[in-house]
Protein backbone atom coordinates (compact mmCIF):
# COMPACT_ATOMS: atom_id res chain seq x y z
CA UNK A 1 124.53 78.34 57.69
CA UNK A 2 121.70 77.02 55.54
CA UNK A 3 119.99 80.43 54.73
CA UNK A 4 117.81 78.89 53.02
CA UNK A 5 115.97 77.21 56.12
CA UNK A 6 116.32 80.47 58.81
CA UNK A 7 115.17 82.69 56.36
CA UNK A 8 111.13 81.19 56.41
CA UNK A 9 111.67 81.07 60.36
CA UNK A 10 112.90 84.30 60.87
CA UNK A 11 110.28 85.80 58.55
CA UNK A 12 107.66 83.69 60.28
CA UNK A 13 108.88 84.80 63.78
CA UNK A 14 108.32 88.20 62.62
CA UNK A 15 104.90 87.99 60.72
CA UNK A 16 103.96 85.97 64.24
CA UNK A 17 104.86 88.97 66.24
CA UNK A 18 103.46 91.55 63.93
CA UNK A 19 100.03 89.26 63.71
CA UNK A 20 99.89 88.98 67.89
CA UNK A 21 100.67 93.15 68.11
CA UNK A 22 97.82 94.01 65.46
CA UNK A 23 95.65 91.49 67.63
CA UNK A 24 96.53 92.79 71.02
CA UNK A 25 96.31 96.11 69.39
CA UNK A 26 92.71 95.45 68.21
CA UNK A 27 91.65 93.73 71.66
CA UNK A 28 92.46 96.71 73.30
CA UNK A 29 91.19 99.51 70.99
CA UNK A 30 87.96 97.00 71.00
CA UNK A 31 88.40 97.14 74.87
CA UNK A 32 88.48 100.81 75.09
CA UNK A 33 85.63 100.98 73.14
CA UNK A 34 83.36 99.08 75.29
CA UNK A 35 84.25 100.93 78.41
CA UNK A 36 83.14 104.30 76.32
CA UNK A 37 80.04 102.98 75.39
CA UNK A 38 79.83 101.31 79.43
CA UNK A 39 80.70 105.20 80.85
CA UNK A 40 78.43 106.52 78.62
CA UNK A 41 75.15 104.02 79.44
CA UNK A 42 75.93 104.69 82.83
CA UNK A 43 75.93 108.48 82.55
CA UNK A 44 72.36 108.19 80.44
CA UNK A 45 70.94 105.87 83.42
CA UNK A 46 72.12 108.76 85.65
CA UNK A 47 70.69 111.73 83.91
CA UNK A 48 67.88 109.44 83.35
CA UNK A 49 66.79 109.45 86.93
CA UNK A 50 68.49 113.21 87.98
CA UNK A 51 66.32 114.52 84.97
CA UNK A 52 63.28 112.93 86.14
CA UNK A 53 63.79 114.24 89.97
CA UNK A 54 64.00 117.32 88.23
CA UNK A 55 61.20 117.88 86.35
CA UNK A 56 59.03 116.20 89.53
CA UNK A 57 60.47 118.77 92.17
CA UNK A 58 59.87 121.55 89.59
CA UNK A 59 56.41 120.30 89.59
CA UNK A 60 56.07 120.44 92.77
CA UNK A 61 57.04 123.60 93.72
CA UNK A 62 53.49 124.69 93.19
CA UNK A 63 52.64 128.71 92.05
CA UNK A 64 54.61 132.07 92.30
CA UNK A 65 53.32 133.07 96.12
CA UNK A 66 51.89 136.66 94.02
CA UNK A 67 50.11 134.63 91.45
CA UNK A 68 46.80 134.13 92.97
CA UNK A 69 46.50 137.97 94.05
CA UNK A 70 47.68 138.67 90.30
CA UNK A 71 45.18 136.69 88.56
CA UNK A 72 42.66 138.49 90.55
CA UNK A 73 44.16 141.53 89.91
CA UNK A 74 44.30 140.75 85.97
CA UNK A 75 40.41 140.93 86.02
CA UNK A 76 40.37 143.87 88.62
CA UNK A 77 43.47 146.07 87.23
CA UNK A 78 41.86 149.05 88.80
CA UNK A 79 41.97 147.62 92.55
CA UNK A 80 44.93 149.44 93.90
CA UNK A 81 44.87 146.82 97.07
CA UNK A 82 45.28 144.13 94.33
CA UNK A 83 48.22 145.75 93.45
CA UNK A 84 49.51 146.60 96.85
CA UNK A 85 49.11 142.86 97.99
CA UNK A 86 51.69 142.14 94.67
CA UNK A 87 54.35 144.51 95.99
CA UNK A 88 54.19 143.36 99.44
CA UNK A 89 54.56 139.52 98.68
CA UNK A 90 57.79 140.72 95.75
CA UNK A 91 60.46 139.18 98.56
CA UNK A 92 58.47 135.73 98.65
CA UNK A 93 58.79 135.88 95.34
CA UNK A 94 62.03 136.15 94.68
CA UNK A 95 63.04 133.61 96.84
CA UNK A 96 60.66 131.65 95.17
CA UNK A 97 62.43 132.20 91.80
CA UNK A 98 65.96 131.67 93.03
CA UNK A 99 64.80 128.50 93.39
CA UNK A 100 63.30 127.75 90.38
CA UNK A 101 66.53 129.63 88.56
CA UNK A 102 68.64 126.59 90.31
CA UNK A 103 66.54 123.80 89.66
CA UNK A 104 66.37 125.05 86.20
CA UNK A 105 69.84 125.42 85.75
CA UNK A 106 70.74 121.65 87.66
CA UNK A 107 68.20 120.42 84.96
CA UNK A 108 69.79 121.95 81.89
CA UNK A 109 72.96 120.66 82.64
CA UNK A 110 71.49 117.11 82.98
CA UNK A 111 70.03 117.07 80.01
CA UNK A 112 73.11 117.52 77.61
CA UNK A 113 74.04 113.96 79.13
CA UNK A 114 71.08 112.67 76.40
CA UNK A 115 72.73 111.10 73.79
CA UNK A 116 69.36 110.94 71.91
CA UNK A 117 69.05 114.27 70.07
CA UNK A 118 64.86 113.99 69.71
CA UNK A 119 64.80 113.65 73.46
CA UNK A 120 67.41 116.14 74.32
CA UNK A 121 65.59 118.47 71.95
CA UNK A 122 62.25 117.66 73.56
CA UNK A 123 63.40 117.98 77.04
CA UNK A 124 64.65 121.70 76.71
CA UNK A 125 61.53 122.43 74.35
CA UNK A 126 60.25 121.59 78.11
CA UNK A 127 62.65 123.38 80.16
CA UNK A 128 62.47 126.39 78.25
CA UNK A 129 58.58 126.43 78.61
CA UNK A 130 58.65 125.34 82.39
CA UNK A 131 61.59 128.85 82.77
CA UNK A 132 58.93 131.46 81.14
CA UNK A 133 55.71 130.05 82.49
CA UNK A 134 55.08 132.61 85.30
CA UNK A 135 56.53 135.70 82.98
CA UNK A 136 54.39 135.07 79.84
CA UNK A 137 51.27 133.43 81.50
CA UNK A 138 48.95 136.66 80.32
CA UNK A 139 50.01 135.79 76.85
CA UNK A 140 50.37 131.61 77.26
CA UNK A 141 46.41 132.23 78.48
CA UNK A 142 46.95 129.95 81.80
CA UNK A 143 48.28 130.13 85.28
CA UNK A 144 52.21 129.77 85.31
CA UNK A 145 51.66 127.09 87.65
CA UNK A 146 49.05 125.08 85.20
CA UNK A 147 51.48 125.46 82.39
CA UNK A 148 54.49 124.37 84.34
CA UNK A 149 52.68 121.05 85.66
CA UNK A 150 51.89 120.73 81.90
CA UNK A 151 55.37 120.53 80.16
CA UNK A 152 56.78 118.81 83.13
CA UNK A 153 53.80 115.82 82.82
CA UNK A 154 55.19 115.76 79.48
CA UNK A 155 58.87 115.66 80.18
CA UNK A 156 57.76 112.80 82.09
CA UNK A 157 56.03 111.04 80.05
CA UNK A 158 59.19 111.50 77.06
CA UNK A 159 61.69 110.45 79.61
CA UNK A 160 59.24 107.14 80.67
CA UNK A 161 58.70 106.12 76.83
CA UNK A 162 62.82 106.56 77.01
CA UNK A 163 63.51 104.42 79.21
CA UNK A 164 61.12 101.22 77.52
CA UNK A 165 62.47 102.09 74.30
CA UNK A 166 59.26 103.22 73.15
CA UNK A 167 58.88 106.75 71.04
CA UNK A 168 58.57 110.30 72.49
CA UNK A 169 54.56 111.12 72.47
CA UNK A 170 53.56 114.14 70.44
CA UNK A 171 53.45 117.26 72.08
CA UNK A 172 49.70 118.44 72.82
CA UNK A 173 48.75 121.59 70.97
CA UNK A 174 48.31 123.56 74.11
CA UNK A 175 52.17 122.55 74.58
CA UNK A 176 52.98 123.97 70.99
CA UNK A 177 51.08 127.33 71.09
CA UNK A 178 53.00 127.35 74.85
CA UNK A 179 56.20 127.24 73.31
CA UNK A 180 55.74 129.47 70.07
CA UNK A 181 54.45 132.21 72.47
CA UNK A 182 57.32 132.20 74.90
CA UNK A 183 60.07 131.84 72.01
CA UNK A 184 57.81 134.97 70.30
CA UNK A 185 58.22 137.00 73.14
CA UNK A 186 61.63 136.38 73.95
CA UNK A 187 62.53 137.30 70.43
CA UNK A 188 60.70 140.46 71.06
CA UNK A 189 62.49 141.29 74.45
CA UNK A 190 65.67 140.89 72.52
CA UNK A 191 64.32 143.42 70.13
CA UNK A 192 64.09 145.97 72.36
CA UNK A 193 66.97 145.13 74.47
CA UNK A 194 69.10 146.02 70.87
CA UNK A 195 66.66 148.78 70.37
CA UNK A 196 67.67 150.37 73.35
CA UNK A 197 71.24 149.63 73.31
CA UNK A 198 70.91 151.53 69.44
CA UNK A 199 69.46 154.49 71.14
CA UNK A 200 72.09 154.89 73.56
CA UNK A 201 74.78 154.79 71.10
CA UNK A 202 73.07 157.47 69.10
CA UNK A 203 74.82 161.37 70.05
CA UNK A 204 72.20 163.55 71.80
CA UNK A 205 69.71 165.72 69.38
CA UNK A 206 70.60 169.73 69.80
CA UNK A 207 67.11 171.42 69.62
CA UNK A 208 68.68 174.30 68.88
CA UNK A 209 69.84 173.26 65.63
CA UNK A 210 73.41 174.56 66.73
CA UNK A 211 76.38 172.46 65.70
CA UNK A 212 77.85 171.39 69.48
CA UNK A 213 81.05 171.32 68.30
């Protein structure tokens, strides 16, 4: 056997095969690829438009049934039939809140589908305003209802410039004061809630002075 003409065909039968695996093995890593990027466009489009359902319907829900009576009631606290009115609607509103509570929580799970971090980060800048509006409106200064249409106009608007490719509009001052004061009381509620859970830990005070053991 001439060895010295199989040899070049046998090594070029092999290099050939080893060439077509590393090609078919980079068409289909390539291939892979492109569905990824194809399941994840199509999950963006889809949180695109389940995120802005969202923030409409939680627009529309309109105000807490109690908040007119307790705006009134904020410039009359001395009017016990203010107050009364408050109690008596407390079942509307709760109903009205397990509502928003879903919505809110539908919403938050659409929005880690954003791959874009500054919109992802704007959008629950929005959420968590739209969640506090009607427990912090005393200190936000505005109805819970006016400050809720607010940060859901501009979760809008973000998720519109989104969609054109365009960049996310500033957030209005109003917006940023909104935000600082719920995260500030929040932080504050937390406070307490460890203060309390401190005190409770602590052995009860003898006023006798005696040693209880």
């Amino acid at each position: 056997m001439n060895w010295a003409a199989v040899v070049p065909v046998l090594v070029g039968t092999v290099l050939g095969g080893l060439i077509s695996l590393g090609t078919t093995f980079m068409t289909m890593r390539h291939q892979v690829r492109l569905e990824r990027q194809k399941r994840a466009e199509e999950r963006e489009r889809a949180a695109l438009a389940q995120a802005r359902e969202g923030f409409a319907r939680l627009q529309r829900m309109g105000a807490m049934p109690s908040q007119p009576v307790a705006l009134h009631h904020y410039r009359r606290p001395g009017d016990q039939g203010l107050f009364n009115k408050i109690i008596q609607l407390q079942d509307q509103d709760n109903a009205w809140e397990k509502q928003l509570r879903e919505l809110l929580l539908d919403l938050q799970i659409v929005i880690q589908d954003f791959s874009d971090d500054s919109l992802r980060a704007r959008l629950e800048d929005m959420h968590t305003i739209v969640g506090n509006a009607d427990h912090y409106w005393q200190y936000i200064g505005r109805s819970g209802s006016w400050t809720r249409s607010a940060a859901c106009r501009h979760a809008l608007e973000c998720l519109g410039r989104f969609s054109r490719g365009a960049p996310l509009p500033e957030k209005s001052e109003f917006l940023v004061d909104a935000l600082d004061t719920v995260e500030g009381q929040e932080e504050l509620l937390r406070w307490s809630y460890a203060d309390m859970a401190r005190e409770r830990k602590q052995p009860p005070s003898n006023p006798d002075g005696e040693d209880p053991s």
